[in-house]
C-alpha atoms as a PDB file:
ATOM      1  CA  UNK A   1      11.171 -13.294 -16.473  1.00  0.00           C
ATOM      2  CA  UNK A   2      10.625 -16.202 -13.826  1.00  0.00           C
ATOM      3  CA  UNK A   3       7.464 -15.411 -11.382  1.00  0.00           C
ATOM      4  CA  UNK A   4       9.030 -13.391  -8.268  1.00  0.00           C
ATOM      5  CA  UNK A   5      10.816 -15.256  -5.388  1.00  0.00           C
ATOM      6  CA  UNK A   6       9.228 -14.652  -2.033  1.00  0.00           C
ATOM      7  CA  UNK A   7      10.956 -15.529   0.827  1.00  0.00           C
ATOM      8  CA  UNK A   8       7.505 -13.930   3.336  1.00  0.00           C
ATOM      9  CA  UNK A   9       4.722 -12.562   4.015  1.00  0.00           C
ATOM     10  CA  UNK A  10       4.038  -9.976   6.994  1.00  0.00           C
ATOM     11  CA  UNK A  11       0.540  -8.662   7.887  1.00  0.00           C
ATOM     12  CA  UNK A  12       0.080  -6.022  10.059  1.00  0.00           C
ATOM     13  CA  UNK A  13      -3.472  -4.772  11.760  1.00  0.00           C
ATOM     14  CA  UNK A  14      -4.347  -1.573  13.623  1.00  0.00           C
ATOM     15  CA  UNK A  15      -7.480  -0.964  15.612  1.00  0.00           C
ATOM     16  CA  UNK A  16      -7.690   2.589  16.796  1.00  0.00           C
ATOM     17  CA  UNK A  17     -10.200   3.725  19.274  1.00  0.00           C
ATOM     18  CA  UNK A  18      -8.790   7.052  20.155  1.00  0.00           C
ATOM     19  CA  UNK A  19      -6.092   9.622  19.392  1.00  0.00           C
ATOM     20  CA  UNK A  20      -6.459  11.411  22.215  1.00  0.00           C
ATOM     21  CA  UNK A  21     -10.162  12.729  21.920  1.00  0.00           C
ATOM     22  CA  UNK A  22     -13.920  10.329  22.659  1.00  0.00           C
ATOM     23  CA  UNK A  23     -13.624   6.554  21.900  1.00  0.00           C
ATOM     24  CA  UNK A  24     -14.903   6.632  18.541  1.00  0.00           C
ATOM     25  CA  UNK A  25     -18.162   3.881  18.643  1.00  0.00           C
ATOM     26  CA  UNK A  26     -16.151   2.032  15.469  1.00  0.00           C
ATOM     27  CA  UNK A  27     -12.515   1.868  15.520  1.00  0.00           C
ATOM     28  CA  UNK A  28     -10.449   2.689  12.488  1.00  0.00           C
ATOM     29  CA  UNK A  29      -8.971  -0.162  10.824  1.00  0.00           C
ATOM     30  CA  UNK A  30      -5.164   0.424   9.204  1.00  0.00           C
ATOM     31  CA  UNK A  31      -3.433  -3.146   8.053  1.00  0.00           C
ATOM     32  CA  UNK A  32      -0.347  -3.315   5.453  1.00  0.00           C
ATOM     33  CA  UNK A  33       0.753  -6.613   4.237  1.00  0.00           C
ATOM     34  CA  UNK A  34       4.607  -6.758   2.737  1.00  0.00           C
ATOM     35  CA  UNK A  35       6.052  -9.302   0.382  1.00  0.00           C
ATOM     36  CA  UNK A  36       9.677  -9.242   1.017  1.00  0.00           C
ATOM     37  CA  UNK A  37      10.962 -11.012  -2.493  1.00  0.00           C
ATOM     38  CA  UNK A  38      14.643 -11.433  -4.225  1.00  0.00           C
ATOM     39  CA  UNK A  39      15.132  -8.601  -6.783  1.00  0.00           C
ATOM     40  CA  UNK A  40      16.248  -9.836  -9.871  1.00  0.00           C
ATOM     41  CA  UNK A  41      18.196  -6.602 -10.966  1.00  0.00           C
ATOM     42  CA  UNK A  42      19.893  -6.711  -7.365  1.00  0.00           C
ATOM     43  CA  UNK A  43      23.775  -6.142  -8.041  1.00  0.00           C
ATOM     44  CA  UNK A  44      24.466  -4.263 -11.712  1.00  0.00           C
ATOM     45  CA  UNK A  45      22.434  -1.908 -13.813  1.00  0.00           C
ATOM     46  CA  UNK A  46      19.711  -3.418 -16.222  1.00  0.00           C
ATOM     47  CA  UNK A  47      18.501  -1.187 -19.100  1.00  0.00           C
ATOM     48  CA  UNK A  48      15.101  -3.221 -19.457  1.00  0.00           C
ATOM     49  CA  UNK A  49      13.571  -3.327 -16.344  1.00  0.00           C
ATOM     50  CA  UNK A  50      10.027  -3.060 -16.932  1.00  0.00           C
ATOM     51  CA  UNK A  51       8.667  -6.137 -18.254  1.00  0.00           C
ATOM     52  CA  UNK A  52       8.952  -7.373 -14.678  1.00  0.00           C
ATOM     53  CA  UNK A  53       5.987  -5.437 -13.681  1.00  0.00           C
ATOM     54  CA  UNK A  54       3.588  -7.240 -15.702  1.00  0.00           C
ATOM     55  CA  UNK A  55       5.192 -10.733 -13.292  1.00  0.00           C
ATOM     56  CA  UNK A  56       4.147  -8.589 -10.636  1.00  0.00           C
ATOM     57  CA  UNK A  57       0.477  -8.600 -11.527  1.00  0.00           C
ATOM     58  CA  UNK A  58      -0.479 -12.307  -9.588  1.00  0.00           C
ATOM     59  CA  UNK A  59       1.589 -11.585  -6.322  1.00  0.00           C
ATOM     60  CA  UNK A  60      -0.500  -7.778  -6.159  1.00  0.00           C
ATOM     61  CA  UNK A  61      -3.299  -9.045  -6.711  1.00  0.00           C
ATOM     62  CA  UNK A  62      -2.758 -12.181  -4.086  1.00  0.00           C
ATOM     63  CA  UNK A  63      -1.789  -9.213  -1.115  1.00  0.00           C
ATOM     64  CA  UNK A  64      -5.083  -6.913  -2.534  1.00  0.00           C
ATOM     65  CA  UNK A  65      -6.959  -9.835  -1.636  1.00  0.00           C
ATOM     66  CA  UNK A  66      -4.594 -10.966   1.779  1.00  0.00           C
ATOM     67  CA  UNK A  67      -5.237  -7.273   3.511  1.00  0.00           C
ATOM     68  CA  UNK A  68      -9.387  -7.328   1.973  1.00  0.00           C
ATOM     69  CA  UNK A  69      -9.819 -10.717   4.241  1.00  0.00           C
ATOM     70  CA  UNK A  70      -7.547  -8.860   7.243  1.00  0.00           C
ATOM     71  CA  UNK A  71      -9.548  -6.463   7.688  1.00  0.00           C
ATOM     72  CA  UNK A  72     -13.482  -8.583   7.700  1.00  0.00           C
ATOM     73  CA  UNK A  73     -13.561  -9.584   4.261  1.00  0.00           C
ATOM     74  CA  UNK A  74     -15.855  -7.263   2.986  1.00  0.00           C
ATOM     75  CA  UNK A  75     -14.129  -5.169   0.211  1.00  0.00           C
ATOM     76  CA  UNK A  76     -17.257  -2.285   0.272  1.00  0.00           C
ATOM     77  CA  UNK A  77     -15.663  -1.575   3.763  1.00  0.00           C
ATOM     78  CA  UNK A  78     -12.694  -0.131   2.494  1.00  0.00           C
ATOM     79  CA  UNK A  79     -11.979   3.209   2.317  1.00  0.00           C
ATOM     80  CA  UNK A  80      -8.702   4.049   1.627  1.00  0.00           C
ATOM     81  CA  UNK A  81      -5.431   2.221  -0.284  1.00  0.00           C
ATOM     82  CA  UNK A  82      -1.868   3.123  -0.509  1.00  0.00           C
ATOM     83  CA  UNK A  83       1.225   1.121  -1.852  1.00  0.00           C
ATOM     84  CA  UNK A  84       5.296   1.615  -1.253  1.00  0.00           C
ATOM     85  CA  UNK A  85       8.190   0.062  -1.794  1.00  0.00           C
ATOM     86  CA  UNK A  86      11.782  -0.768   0.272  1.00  0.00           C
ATOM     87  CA  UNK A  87      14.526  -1.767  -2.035  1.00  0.00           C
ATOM     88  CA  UNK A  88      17.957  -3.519  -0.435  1.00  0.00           C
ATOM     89  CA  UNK A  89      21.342  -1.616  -0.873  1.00  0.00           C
ATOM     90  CA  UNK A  90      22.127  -4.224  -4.216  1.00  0.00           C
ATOM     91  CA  UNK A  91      19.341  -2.450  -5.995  1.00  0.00           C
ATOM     92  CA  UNK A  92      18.293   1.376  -7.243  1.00  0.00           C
ATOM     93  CA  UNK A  93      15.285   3.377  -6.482  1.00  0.00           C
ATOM     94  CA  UNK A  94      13.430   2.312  -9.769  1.00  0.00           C
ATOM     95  CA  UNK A  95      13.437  -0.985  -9.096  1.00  0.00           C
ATOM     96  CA  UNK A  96      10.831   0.050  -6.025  1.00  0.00           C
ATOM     97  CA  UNK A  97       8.840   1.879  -9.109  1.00  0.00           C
ATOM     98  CA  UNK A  98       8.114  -1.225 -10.737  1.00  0.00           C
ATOM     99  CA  UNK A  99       5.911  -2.152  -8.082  1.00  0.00           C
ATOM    100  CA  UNK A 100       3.323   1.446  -9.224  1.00  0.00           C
ATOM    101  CA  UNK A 101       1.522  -0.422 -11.684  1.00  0.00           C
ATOM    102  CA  UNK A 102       0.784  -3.920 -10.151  1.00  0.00           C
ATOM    103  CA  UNK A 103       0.057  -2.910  -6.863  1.00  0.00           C
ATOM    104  CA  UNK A 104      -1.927   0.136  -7.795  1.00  0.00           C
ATOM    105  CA  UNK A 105      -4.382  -1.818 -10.016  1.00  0.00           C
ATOM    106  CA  UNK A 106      -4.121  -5.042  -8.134  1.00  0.00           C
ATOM    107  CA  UNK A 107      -6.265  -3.336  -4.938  1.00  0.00           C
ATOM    108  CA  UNK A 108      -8.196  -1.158  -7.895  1.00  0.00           C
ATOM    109  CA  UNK A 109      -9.589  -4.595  -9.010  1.00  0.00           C
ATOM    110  CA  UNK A 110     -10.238  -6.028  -5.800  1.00  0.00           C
ATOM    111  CA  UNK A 111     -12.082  -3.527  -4.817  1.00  0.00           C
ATOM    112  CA  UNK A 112     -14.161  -2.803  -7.563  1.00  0.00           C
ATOM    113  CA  UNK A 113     -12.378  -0.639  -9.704  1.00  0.00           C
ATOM    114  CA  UNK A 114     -11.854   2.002  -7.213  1.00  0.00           C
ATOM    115  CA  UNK A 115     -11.320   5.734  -8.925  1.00  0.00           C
ATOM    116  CA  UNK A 116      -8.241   7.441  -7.034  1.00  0.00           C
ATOM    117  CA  UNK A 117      -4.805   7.220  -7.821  1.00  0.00           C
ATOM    118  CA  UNK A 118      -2.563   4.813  -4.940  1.00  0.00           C
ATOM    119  CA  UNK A 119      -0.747   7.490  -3.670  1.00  0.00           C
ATOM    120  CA  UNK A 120       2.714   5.389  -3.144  1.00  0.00           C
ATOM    121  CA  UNK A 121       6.618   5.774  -1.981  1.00  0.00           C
ATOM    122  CA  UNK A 122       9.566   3.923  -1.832  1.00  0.00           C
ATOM    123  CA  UNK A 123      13.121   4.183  -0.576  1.00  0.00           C
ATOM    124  CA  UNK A 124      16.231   2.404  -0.625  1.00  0.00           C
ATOM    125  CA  UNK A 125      17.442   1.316   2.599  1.00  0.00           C
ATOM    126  CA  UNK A 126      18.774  -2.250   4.521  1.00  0.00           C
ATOM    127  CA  UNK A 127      16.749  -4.480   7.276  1.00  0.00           C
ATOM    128  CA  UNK A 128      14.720  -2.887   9.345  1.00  0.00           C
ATOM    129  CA  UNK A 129      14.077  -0.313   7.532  1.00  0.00           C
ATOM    130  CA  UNK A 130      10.509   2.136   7.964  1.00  0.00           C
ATOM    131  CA  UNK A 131       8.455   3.224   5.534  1.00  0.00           C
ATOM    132  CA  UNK A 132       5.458   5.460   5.706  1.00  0.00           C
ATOM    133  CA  UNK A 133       3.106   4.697   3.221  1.00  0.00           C
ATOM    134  CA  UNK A 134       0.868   7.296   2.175  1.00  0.00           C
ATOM    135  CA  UNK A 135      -2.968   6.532   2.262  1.00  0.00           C
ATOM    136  CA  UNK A 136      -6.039   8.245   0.252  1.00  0.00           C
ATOM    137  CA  UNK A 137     -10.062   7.914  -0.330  1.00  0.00           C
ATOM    138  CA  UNK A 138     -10.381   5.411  -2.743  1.00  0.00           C
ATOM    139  CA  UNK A 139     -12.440   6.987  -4.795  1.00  0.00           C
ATOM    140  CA  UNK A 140     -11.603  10.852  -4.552  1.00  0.00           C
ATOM    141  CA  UNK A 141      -7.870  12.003  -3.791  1.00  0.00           C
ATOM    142  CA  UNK A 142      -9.299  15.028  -2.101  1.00  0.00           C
ATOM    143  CA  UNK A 143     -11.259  14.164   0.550  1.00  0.00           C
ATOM    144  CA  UNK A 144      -9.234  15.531   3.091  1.00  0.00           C
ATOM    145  CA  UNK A 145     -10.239  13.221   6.175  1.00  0.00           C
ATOM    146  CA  UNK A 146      -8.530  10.339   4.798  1.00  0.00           C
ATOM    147  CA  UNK A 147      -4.729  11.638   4.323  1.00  0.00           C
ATOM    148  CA  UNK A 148      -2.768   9.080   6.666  1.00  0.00           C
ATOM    149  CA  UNK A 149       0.119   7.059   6.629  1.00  0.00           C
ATOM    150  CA  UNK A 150       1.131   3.687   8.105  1.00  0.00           C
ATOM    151  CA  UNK A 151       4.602   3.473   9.049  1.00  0.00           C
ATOM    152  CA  UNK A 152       6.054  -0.351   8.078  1.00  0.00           C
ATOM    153  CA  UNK A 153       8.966  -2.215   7.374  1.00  0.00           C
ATOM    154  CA  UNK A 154      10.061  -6.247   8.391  1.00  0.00           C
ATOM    155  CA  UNK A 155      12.411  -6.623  11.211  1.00  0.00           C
ATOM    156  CA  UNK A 156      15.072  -8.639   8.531  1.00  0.00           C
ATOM    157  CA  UNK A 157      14.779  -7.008   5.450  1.00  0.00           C
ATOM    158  CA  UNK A 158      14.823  -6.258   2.667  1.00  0.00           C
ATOM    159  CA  UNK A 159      18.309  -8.000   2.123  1.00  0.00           C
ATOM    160  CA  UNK A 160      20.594  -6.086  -0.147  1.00  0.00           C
ATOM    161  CA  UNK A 161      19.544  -8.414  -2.687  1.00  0.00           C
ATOM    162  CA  UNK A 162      15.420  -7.875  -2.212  1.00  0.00           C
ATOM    163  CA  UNK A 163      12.821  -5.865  -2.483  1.00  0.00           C
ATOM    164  CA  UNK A 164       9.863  -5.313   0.091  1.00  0.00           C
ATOM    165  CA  UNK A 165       6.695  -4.692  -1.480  1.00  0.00           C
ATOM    166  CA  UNK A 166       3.753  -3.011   0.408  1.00  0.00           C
ATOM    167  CA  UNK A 167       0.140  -2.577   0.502  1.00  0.00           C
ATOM    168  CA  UNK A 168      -2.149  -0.578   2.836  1.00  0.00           C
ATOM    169  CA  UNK A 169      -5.774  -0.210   3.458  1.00  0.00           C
ATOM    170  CA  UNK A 170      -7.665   1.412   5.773  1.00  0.00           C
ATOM    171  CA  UNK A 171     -11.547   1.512   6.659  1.00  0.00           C
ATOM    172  CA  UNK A 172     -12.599   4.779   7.323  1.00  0.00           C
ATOM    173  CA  UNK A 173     -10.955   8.499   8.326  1.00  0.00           C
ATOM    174  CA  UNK A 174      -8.812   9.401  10.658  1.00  0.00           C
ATOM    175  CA  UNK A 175     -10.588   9.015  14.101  1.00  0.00           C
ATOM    176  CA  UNK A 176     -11.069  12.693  15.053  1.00  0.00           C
ATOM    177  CA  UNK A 177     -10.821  13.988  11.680  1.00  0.00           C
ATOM    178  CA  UNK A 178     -12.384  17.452  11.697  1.00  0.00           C
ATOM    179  CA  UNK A 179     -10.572  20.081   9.195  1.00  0.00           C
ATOM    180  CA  UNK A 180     -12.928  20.295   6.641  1.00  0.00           C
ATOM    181  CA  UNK A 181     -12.663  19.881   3.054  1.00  0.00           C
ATOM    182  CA  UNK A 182     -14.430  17.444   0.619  1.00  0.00           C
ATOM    183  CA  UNK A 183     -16.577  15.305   2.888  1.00  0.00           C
ATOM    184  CA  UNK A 184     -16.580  11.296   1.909  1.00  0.00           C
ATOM    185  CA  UNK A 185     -20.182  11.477   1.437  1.00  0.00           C
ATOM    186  CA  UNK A 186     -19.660  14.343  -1.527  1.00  0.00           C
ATOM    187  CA  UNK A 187     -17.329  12.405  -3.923  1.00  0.00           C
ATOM    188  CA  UNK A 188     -18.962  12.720  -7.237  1.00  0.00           C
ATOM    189  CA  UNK A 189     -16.866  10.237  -8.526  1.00  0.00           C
ATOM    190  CA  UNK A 190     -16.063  11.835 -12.042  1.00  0.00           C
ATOM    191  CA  UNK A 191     -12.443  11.693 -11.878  1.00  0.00           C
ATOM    192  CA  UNK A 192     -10.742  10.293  -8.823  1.00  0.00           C
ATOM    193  CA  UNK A 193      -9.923  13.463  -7.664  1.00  0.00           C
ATOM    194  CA  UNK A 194     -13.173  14.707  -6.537  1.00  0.00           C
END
């Protein structure tokens, strides 16, 4: 399959000082970047979908490395990843799945082979669609402080005949984050889960 189509590139960056409680003394950084690109299985049904994942690999691995210089440059200040998909009316709900595996690993890599699994979603739905992309602790899927979301989507698409792929990372825990569970600085870092 040719290399994907991209038609742009949005980047998005949050600062939060606040939600309501003290100034924290260092904001929370969220940013998402979104590739909105033509789907190639746009239209009719395709039984062999998923060597287009492995085309994927270059253009995750380009965003990993797009949010990592959004937000400082400094991959060790990262903290949290997640990854989702919008797919235009012209395509199905799978083709959003093929984007698991090279977005996933791509920020993985980048940030030096972190242990968690990318939480992810991904939903069908026209221009202007919003998507809220689940975020994790890199490195331990249970440390409680870090379940967020950024909501995203790009003002003209996807087009029924593209897909919008997403990445987010953050660089710390939810400002005001005080419900317990595993702390951050307890990750053992045996299995991505604790």
């Amino acid at each position: 399959m040719p290399e994907p189509k991209i038609r742009k590139f949005l980047t998005v960056v949050e600062e939060v000082f606040h939600e309501g409680g003290p100034v924290a003394a260092v904001p929370l950084k969220r940013a998402a970047v979104l590739a909105v690109i033509e789907n190639p299985f746009a239209g009719r049904y395709h039984e062999d979908i998923a060597g287009f994942m492995k085309d994927l690999e270059p253009l995750g691995l380009q965003m990993a490395n797009r949010l990592v210089a959004a937000l400082g440059g400094d991959p060790s200040l990262i903290e949290g990843y997640g990854k989702g998909a919008i797919v235009g009316q012209a395509g199905e709900l799978e083709h959003g799945a093929l984007w698991h595996v090279p977005g996933g690993y791509a920020m993985r890599e980048v940030l030096g082979d972190a242990k968690a699994i990318v939480a992810s979603t991904k939903k069908v739905g026209g221009p202007g669609t919003r998507l809220d992309v689940p975020v994790t602790h890199i490195n331990a899927s249970y440390v409680r402080s870090h379940f967020d979301a950024m909501e995203v989507g790009v003002p003209d698409g996807p087009r029924a005949n593209e897909l919008a792929l997403v990445l987010v990372m953050t660089t710390g825990a939810r400002i005001h984050a005080r419900v317990g569970g595993l702390k951050a600085s307890d990750i053992k870092g045996e299995d991505g889960l604790r």
